[in-house]
C-alpha atoms as a PDB file:
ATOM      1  CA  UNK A   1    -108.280 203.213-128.783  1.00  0.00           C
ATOM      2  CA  UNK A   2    -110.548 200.109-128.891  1.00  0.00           C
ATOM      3  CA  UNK A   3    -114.583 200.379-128.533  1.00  0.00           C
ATOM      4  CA  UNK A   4    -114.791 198.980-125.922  1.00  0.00           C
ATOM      5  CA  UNK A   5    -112.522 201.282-123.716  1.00  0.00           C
ATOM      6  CA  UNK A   6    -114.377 204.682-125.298  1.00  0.00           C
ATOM      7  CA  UNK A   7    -117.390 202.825-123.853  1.00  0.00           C
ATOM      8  CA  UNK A   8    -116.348 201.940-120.695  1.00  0.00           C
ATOM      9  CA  UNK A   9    -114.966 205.788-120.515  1.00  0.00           C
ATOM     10  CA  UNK A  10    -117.990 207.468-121.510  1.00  0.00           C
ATOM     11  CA  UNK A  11    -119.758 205.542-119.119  1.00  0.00           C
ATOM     12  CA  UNK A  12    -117.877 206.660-116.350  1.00  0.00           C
ATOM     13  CA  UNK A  13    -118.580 209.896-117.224  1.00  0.00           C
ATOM     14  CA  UNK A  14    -122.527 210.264-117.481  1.00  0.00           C
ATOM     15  CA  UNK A  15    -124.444 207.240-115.646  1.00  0.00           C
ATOM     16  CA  UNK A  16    -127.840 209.123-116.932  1.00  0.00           C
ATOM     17  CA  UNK A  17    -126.856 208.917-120.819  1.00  0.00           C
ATOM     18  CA  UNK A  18    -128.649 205.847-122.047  1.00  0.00           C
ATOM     19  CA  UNK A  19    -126.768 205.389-125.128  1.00  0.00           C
ATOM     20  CA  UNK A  20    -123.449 205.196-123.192  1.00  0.00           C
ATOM     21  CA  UNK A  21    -125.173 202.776-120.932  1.00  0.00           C
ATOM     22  CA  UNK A  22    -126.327 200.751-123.329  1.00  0.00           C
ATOM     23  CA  UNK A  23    -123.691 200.664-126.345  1.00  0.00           C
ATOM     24  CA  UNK A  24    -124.204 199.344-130.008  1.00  0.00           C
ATOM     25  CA  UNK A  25    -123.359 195.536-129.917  1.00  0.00           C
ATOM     26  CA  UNK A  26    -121.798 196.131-133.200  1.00  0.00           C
ATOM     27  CA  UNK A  27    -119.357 198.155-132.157  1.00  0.00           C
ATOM     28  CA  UNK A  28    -117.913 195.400-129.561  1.00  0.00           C
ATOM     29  CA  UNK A  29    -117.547 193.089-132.610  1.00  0.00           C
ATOM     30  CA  UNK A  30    -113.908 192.799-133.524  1.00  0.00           C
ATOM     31  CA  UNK A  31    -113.191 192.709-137.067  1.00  0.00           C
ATOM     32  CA  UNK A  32    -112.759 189.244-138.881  1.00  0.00           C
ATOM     33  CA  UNK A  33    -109.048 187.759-138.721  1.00  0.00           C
ATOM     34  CA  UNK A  34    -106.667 188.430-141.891  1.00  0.00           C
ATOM     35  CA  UNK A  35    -106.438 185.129-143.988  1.00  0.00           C
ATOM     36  CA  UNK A  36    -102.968 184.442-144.395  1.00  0.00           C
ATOM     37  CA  UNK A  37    -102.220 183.083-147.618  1.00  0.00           C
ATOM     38  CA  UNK A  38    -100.201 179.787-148.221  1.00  0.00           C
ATOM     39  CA  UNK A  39     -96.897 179.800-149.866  1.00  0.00           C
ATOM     40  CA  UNK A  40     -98.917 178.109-152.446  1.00  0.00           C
ATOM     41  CA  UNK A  41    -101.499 180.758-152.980  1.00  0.00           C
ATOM     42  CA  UNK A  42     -98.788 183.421-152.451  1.00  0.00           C
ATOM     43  CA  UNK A  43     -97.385 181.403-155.917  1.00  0.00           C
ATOM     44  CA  UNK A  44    -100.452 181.584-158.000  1.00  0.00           C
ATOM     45  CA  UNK A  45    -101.000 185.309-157.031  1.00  0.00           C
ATOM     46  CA  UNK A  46     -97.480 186.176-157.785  1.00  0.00           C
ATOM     47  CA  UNK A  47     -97.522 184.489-161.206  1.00  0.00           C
ATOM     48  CA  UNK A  48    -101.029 186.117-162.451  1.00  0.00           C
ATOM     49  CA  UNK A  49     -99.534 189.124-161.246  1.00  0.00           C
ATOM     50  CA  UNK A  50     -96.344 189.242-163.000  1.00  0.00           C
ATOM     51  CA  UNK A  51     -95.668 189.585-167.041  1.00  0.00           C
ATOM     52  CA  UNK A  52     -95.106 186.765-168.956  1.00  0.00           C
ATOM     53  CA  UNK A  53     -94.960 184.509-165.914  1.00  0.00           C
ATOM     54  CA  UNK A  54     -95.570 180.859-166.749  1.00  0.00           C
ATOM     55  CA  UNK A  55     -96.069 178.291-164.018  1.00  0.00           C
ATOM     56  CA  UNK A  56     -95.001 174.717-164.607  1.00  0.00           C
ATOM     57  CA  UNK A  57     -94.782 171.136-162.914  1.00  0.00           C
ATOM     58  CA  UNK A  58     -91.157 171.951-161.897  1.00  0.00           C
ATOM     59  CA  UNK A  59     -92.140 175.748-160.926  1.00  0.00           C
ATOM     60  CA  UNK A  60     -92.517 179.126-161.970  1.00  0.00           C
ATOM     61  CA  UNK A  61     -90.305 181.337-164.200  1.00  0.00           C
ATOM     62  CA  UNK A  62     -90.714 184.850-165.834  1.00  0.00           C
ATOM     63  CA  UNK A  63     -88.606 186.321-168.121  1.00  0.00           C
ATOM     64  CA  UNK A  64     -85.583 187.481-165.749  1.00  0.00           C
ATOM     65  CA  UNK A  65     -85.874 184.067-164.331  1.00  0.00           C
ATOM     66  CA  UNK A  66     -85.502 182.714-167.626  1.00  0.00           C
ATOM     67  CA  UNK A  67     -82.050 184.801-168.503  1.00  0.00           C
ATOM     68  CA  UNK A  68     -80.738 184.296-164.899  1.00  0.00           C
ATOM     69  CA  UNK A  69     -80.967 180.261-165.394  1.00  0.00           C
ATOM     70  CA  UNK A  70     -79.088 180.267-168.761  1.00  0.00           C
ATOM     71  CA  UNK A  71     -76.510 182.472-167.901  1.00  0.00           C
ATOM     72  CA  UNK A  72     -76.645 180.187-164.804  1.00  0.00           C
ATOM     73  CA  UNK A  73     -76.116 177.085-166.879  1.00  0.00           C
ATOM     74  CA  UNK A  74     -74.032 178.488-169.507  1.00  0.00           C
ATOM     75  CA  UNK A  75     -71.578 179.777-166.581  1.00  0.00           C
ATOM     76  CA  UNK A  76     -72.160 176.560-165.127  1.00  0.00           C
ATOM     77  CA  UNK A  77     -70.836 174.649-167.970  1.00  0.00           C
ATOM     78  CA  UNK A  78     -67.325 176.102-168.073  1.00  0.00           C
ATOM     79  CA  UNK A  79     -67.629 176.261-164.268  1.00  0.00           C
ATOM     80  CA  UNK A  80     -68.221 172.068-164.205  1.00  0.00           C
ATOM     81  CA  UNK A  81     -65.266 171.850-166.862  1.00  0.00           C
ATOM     82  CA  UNK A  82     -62.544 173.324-165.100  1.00  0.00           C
ATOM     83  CA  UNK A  83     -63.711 171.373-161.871  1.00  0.00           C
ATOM     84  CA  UNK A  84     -63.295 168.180-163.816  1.00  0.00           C
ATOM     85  CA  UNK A  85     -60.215 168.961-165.201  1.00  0.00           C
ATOM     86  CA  UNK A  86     -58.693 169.794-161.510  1.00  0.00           C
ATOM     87  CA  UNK A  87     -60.361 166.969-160.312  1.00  0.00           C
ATOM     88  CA  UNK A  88     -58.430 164.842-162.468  1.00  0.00           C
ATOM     89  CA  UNK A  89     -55.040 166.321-161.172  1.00  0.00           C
ATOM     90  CA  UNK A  90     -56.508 165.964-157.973  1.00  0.00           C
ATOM     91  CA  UNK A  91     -57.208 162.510-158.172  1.00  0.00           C
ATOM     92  CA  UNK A  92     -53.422 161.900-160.026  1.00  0.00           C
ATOM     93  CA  UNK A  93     -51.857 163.232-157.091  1.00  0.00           C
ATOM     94  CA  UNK A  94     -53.825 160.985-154.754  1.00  0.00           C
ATOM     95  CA  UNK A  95     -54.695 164.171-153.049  1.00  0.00           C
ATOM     96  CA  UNK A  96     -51.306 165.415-151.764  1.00  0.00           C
ATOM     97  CA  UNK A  97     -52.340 168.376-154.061  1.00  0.00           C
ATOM     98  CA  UNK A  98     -54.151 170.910-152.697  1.00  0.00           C
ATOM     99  CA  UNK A  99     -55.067 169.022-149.591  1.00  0.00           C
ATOM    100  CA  UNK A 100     -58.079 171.679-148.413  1.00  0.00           C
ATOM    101  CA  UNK A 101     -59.283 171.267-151.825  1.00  0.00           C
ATOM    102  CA  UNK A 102     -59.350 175.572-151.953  1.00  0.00           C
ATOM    103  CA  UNK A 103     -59.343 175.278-156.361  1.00  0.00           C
ATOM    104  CA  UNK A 104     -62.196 173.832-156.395  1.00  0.00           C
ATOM    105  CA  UNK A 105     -63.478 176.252-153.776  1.00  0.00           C
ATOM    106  CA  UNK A 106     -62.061 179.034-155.893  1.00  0.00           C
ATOM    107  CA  UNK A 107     -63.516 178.286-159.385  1.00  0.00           C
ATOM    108  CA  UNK A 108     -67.124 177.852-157.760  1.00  0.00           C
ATOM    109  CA  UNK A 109     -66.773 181.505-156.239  1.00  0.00           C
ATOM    110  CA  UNK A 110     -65.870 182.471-159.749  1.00  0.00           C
ATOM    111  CA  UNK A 111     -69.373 181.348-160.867  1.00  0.00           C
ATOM    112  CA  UNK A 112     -71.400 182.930-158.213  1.00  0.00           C
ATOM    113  CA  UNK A 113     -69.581 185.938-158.595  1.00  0.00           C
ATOM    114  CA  UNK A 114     -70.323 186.389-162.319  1.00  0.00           C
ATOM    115  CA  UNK A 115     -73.564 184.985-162.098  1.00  0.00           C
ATOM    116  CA  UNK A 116     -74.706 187.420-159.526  1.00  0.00           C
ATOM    117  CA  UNK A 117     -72.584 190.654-160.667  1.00  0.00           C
ATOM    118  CA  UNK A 118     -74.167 189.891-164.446  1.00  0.00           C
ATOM    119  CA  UNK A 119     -77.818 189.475-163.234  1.00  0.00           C
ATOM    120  CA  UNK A 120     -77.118 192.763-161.071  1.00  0.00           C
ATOM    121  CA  UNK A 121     -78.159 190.468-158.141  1.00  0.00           C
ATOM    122  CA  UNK A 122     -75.089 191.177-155.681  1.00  0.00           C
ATOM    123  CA  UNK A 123     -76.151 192.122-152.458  1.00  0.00           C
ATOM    124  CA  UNK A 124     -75.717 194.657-150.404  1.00  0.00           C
ATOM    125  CA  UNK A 125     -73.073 193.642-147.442  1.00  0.00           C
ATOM    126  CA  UNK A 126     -73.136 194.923-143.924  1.00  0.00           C
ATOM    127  CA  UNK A 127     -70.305 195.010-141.468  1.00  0.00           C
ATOM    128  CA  UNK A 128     -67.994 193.028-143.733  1.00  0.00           C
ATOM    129  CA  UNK A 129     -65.386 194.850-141.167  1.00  0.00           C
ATOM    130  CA  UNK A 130     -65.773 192.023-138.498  1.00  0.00           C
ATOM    131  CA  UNK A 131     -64.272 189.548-140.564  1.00  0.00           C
ATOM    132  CA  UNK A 132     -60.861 191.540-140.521  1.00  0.00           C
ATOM    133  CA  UNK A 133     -60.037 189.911-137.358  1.00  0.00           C
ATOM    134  CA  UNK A 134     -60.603 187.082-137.664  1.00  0.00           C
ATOM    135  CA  UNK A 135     -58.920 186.375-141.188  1.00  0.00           C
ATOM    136  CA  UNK A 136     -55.963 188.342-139.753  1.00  0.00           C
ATOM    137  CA  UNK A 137     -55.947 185.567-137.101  1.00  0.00           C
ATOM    138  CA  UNK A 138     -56.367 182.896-139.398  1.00  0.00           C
ATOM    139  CA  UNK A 139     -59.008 181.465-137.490  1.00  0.00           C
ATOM    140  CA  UNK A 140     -61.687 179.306-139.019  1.00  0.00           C
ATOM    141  CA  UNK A 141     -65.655 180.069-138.307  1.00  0.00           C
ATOM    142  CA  UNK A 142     -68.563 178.469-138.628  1.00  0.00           C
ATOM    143  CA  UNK A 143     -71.112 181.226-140.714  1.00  0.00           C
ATOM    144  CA  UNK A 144     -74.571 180.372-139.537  1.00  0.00           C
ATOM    145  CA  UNK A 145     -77.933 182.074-141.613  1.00  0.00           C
ATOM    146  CA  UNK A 146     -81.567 182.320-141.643  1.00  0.00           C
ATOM    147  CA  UNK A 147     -82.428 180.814-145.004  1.00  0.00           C
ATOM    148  CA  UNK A 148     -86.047 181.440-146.928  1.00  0.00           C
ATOM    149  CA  UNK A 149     -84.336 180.951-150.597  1.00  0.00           C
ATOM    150  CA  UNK A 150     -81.520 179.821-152.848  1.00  0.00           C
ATOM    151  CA  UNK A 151     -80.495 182.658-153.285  1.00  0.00           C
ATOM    152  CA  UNK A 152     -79.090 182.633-149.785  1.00  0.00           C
ATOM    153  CA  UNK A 153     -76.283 180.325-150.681  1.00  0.00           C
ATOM    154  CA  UNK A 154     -74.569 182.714-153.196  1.00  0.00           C
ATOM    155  CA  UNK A 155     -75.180 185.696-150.926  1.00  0.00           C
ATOM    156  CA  UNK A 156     -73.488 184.181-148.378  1.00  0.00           C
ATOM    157  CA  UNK A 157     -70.606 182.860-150.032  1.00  0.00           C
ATOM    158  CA  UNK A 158     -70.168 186.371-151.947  1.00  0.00           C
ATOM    159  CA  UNK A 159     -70.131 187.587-148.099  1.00  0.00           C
ATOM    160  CA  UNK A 160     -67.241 185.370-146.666  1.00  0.00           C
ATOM    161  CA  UNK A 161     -65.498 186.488-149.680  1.00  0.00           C
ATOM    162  CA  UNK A 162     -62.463 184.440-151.208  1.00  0.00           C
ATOM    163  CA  UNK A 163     -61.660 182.241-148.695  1.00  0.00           C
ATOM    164  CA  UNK A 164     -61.896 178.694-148.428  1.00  0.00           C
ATOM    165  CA  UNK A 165     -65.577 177.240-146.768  1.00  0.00           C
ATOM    166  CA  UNK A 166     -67.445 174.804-147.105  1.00  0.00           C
ATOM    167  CA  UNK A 167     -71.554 174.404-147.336  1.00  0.00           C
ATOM    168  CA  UNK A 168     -72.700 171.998-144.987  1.00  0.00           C
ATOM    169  CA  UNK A 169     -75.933 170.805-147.579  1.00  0.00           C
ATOM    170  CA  UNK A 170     -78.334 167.901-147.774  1.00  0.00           C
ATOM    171  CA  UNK A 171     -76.966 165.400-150.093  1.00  0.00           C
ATOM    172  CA  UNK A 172     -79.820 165.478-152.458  1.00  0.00           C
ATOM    173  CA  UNK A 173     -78.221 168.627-153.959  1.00  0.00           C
ATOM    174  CA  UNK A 174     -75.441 166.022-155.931  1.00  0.00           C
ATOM    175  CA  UNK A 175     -78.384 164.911-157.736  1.00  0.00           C
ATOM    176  CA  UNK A 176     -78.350 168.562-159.340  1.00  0.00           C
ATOM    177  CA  UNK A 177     -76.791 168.777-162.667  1.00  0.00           C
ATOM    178  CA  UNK A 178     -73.222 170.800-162.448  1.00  0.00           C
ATOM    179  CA  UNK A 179     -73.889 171.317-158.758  1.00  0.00           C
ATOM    180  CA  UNK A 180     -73.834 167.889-157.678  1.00  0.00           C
ATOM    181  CA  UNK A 181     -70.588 167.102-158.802  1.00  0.00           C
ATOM    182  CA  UNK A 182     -68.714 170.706-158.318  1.00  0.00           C
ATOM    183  CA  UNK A 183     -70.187 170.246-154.419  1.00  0.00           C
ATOM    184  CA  UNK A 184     -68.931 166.546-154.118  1.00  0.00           C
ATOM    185  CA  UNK A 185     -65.257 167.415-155.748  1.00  0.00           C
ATOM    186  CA  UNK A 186     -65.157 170.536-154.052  1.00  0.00           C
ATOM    187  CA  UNK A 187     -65.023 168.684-149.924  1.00  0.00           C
ATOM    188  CA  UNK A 188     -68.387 170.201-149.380  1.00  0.00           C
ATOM    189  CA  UNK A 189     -70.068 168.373-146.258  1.00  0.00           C
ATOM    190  CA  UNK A 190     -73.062 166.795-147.764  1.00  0.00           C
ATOM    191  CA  UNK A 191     -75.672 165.067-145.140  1.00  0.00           C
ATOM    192  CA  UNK A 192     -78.228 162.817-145.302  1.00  0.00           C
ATOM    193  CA  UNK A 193     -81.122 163.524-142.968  1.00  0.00           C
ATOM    194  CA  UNK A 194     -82.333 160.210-142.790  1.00  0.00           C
ATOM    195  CA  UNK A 195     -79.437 158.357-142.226  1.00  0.00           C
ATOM    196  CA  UNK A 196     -78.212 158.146-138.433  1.00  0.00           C
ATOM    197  CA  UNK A 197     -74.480 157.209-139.511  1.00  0.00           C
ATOM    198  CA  UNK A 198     -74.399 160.078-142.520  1.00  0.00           C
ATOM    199  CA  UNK A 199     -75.525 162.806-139.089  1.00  0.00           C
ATOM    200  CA  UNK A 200     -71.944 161.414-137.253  1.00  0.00           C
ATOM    201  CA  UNK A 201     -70.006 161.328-139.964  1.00  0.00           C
ATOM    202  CA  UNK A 202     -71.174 164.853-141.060  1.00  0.00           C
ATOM    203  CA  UNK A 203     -70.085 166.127-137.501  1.00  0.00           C
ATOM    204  CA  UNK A 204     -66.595 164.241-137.581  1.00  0.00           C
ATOM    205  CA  UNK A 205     -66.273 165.630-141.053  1.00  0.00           C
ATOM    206  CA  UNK A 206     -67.380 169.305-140.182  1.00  0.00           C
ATOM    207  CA  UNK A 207     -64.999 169.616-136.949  1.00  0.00           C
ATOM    208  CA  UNK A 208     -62.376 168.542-138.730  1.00  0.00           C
ATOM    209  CA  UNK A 209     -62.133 171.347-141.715  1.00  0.00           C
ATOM    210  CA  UNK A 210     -62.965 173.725-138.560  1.00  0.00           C
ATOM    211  CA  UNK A 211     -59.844 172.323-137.239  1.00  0.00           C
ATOM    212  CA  UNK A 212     -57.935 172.599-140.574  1.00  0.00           C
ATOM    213  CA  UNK A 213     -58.431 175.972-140.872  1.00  0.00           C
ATOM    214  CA  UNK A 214     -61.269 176.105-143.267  1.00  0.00           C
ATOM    215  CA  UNK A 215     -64.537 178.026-142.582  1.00  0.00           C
ATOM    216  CA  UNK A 216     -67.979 176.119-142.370  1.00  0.00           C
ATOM    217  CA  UNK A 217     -71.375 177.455-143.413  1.00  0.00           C
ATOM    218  CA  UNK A 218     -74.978 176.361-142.329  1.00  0.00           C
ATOM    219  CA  UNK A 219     -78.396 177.359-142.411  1.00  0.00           C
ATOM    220  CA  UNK A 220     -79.579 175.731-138.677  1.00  0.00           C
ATOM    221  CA  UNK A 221     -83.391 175.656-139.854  1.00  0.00           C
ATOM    222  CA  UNK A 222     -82.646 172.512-141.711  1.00  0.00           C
ATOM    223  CA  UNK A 223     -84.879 173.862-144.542  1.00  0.00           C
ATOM    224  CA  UNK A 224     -86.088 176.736-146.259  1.00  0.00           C
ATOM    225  CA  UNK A 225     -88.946 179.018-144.589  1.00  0.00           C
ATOM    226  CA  UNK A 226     -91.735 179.013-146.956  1.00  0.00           C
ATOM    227  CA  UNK A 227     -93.308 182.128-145.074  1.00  0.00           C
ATOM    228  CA  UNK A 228     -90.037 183.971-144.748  1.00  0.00           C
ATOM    229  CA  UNK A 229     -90.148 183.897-140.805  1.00  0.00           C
ATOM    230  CA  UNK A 230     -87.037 182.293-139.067  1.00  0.00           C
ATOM    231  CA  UNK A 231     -88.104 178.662-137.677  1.00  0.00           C
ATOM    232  CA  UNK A 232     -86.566 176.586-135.102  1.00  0.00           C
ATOM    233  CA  UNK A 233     -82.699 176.050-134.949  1.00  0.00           C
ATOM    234  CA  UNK A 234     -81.067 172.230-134.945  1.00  0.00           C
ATOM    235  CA  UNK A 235     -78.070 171.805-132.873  1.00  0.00           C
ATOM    236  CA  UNK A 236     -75.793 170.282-135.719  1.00  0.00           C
ATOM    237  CA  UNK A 237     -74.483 173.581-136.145  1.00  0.00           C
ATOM    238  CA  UNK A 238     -73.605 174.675-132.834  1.00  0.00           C
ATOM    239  CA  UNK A 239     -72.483 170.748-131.872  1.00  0.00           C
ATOM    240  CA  UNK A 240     -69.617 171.478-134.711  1.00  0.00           C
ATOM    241  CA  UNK A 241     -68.578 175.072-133.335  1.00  0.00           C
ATOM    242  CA  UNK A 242     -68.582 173.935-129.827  1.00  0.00           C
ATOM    243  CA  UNK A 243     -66.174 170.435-130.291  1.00  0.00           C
ATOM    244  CA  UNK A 244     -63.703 172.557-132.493  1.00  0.00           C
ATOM    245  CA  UNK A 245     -63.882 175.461-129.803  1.00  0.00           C
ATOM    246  CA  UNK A 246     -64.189 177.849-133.057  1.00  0.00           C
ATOM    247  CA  UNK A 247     -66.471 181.244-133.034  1.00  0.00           C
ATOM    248  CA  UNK A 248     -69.509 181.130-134.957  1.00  0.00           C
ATOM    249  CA  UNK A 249     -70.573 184.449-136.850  1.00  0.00           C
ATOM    250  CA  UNK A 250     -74.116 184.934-137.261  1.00  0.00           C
ATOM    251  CA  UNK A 251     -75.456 186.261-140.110  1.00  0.00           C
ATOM    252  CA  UNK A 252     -78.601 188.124-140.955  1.00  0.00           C
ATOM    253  CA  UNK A 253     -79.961 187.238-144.986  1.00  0.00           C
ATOM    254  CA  UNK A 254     -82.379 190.101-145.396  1.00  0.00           C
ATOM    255  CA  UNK A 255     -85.015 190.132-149.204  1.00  0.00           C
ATOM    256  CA  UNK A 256     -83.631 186.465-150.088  1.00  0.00           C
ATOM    257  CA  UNK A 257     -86.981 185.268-150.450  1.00  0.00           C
ATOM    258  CA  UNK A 258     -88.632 188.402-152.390  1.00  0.00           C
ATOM    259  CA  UNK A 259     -85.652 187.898-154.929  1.00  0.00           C
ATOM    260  CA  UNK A 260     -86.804 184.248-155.439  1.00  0.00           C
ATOM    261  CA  UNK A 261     -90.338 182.867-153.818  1.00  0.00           C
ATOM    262  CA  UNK A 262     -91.155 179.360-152.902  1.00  0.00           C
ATOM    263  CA  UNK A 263     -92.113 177.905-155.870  1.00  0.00           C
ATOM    264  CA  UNK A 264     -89.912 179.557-158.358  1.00  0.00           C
ATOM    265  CA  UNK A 265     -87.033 178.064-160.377  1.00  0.00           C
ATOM    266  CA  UNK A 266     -85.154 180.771-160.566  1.00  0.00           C
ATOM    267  CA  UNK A 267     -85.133 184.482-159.332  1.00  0.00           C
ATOM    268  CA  UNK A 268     -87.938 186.642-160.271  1.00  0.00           C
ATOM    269  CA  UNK A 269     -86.612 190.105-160.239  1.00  0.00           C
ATOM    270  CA  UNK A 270     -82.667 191.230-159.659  1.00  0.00           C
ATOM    271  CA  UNK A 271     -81.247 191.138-156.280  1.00  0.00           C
ATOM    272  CA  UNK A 272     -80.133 194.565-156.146  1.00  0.00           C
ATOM    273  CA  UNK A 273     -81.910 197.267-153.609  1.00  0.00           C
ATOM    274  CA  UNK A 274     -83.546 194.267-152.609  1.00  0.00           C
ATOM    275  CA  UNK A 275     -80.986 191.743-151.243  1.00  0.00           C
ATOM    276  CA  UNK A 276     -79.364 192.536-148.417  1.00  0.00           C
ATOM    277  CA  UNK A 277     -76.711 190.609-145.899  1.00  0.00           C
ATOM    278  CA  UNK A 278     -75.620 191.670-142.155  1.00  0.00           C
ATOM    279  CA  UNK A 279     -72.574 190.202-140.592  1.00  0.00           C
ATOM    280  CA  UNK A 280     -72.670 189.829-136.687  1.00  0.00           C
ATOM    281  CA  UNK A 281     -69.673 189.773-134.478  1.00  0.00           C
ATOM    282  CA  UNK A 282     -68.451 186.463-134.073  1.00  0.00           C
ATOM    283  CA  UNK A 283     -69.005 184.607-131.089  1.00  0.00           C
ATOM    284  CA  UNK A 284     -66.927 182.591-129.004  1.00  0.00           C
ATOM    285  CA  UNK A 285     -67.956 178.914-128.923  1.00  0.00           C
ATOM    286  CA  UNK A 286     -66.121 178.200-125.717  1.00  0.00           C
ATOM    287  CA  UNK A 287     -67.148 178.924-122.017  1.00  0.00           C
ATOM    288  CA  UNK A 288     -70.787 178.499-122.796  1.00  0.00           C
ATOM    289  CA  UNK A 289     -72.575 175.450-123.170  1.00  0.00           C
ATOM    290  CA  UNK A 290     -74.598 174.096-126.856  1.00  0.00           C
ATOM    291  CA  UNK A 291     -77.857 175.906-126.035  1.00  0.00           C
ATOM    292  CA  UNK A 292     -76.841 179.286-124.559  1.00  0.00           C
ATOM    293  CA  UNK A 293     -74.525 179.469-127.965  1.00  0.00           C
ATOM    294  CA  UNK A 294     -77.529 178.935-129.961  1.00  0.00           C
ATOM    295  CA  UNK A 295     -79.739 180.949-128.136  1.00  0.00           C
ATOM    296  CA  UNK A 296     -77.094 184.046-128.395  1.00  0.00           C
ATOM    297  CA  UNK A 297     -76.717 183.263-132.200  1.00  0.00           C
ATOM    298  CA  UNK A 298     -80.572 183.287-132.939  1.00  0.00           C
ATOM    299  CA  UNK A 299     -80.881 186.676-131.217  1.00  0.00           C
ATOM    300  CA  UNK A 300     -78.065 188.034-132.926  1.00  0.00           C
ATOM    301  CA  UNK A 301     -79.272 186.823-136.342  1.00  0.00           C
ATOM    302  CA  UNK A 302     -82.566 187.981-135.421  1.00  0.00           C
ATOM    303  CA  UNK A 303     -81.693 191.427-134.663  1.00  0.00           C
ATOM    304  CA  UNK A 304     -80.880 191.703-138.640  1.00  0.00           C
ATOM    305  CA  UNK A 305     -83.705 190.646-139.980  1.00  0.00           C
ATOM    306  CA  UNK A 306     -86.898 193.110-140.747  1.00  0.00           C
ATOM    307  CA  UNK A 307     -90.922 192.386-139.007  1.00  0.00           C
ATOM    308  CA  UNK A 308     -91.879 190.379-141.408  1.00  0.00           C
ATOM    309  CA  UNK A 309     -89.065 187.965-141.569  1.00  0.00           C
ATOM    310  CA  UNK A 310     -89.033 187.476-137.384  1.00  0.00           C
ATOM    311  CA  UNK A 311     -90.026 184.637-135.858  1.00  0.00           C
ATOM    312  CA  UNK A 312     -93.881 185.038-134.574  1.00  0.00           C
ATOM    313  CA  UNK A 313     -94.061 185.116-130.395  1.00  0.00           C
ATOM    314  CA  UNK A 314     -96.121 181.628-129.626  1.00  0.00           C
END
């Protein structure tokens, strides 16, 4: 109960009480606002209070960072070798081999899988059941997250589970050693943001894997939340589902951005009892128009995801 009601009550109780009539001003005073912290600040607090944390020009690490990026890059290394060698064979063929490109698709969800299983950073997976259906079908979907850190790109592709997808990234992620090229080789749909003609050709490119058969996946924020909180949705996403008339399955990426913080290189504690992923049913892209799709998909994905990772009510 505020100060301000108890005073208003006890007023209307006793008119002759002076001190009711007349409260303490200081008890009217609300208390200062909460700072809230920048992403930044969050950083430097996080690294003074960790052991053995060491921030640099490129970012932060500690020492589970430090193992989790060379088993990373040593994984990474046989990971880029195989994906050379199929691209090769690929390229021989002229690409009447393996026409969805699902090896290269394969041999990435190798990595992940031992990279996360080894660093004990496999998340926890919620109604994985919903899927059945639709892989029973054969129907491809387009998986749509929140997305506060990069570790949300191996959770969800651990989620889908061995099937063929593809990321639908910014294309400054082939400038990424071992990444860059697996991503490129591998038919994932790479945009550029500030290029009009990339933005069609991403959407012609996306509706036709949809149409192929092969699942998409897409964080609709455009970019990573630095606070955690889910920001506005683009319509990219939704544009795709819609044209191809496939269902879109929302899914909730709970403790990402614990796991890894803006400003780290790599993870800062293991993912486990920390990471967590909720699969939504999927919804049906057709009957509705662009916005009530999105609008359905953010509440659904929303509904997953804890207080403090909600968007805040303007």
């Amino acid at each position: 109960m505020s100060s301000v009601s108890v005073g208003l009550g006890d007023n209307a109780m006793s008119n002759n009480d002076s001190s009711n009539q007349h409260p303490d001003p200081n008890e009217l005073v609300s208390p200062p606002p909460t700072k809230t912290l920048s992403w930044k600040d969050k950083l430097d607090k996080e690294v003074s209070s960790r052991p053995f944390a060491v921030k640099t020009k490129l970012g932060a690490f500690n020492p589970f960072g430090l193992y989790y990026g060379m088993l990373s890059i040593f994984l990474g290394i046989i990971w880029y070798a195989a994906t050379m060698t199929y691209a090769l064979v690929y390229y021989l063929s002229r690409g009447k081999i393996d026409r969805n490109r699902r090896v290269p698709i394969f041999l990435g969800h190798v990595w992940g899988w031992i990279n996360l299983r080894l660093a004990r950073s496999y998340p926890v997976i919620e109604n994985r059941e919903v899927l059945d259906n639709l892989y029973n079908d054969n129907r491809a979907a387009m998986f749509v997250a929140n997305h506060n850190s990069w570790m949300d790109i191996p959770f969800l592709g651990a989620s889908i589970g061995w099937r063929n997808y593809k990321m639908v990234a910014k294309q400054e992620l082939t400038k990424v050693p071992i990444l860059g090229p697996c991503m490129t080789i591998a038919g994932h749909v790479l945009l550029s943001r500030k290029d009009r003609r990339s933005q069609l050709n991403t959407l012609k490119t996306g509706i036709d894997w949809l149409k192929r058969g092969v699942h998409l996946c897409t964080f609709p924020e455009g970019t990573r939340s630095k606070s955690g909180r889910l920001l506005k949705f683009k319509n990219g996403a939704f544009k795709m589902a819609y044209k191809a008339g496939a269902p879109i399955v929302p899914v909730s990426i709970v403790g990402s951005g614990i796991v890894m913080p803006p400003g780290w290189i790599f993870p800062v504690q293991p993912a486990r009892g920390v990471g967590k992923v909720i699969i939504h049913e999927p919804i049906e892209s057709t009957g509705k128009t662009e916005d009530e799709l999105a609008t359905q998909v953010r509440d659904a994905i929303i509904s997953g995801l804890p207080e403090e990772q909600r968007p805040l009510v303007a």
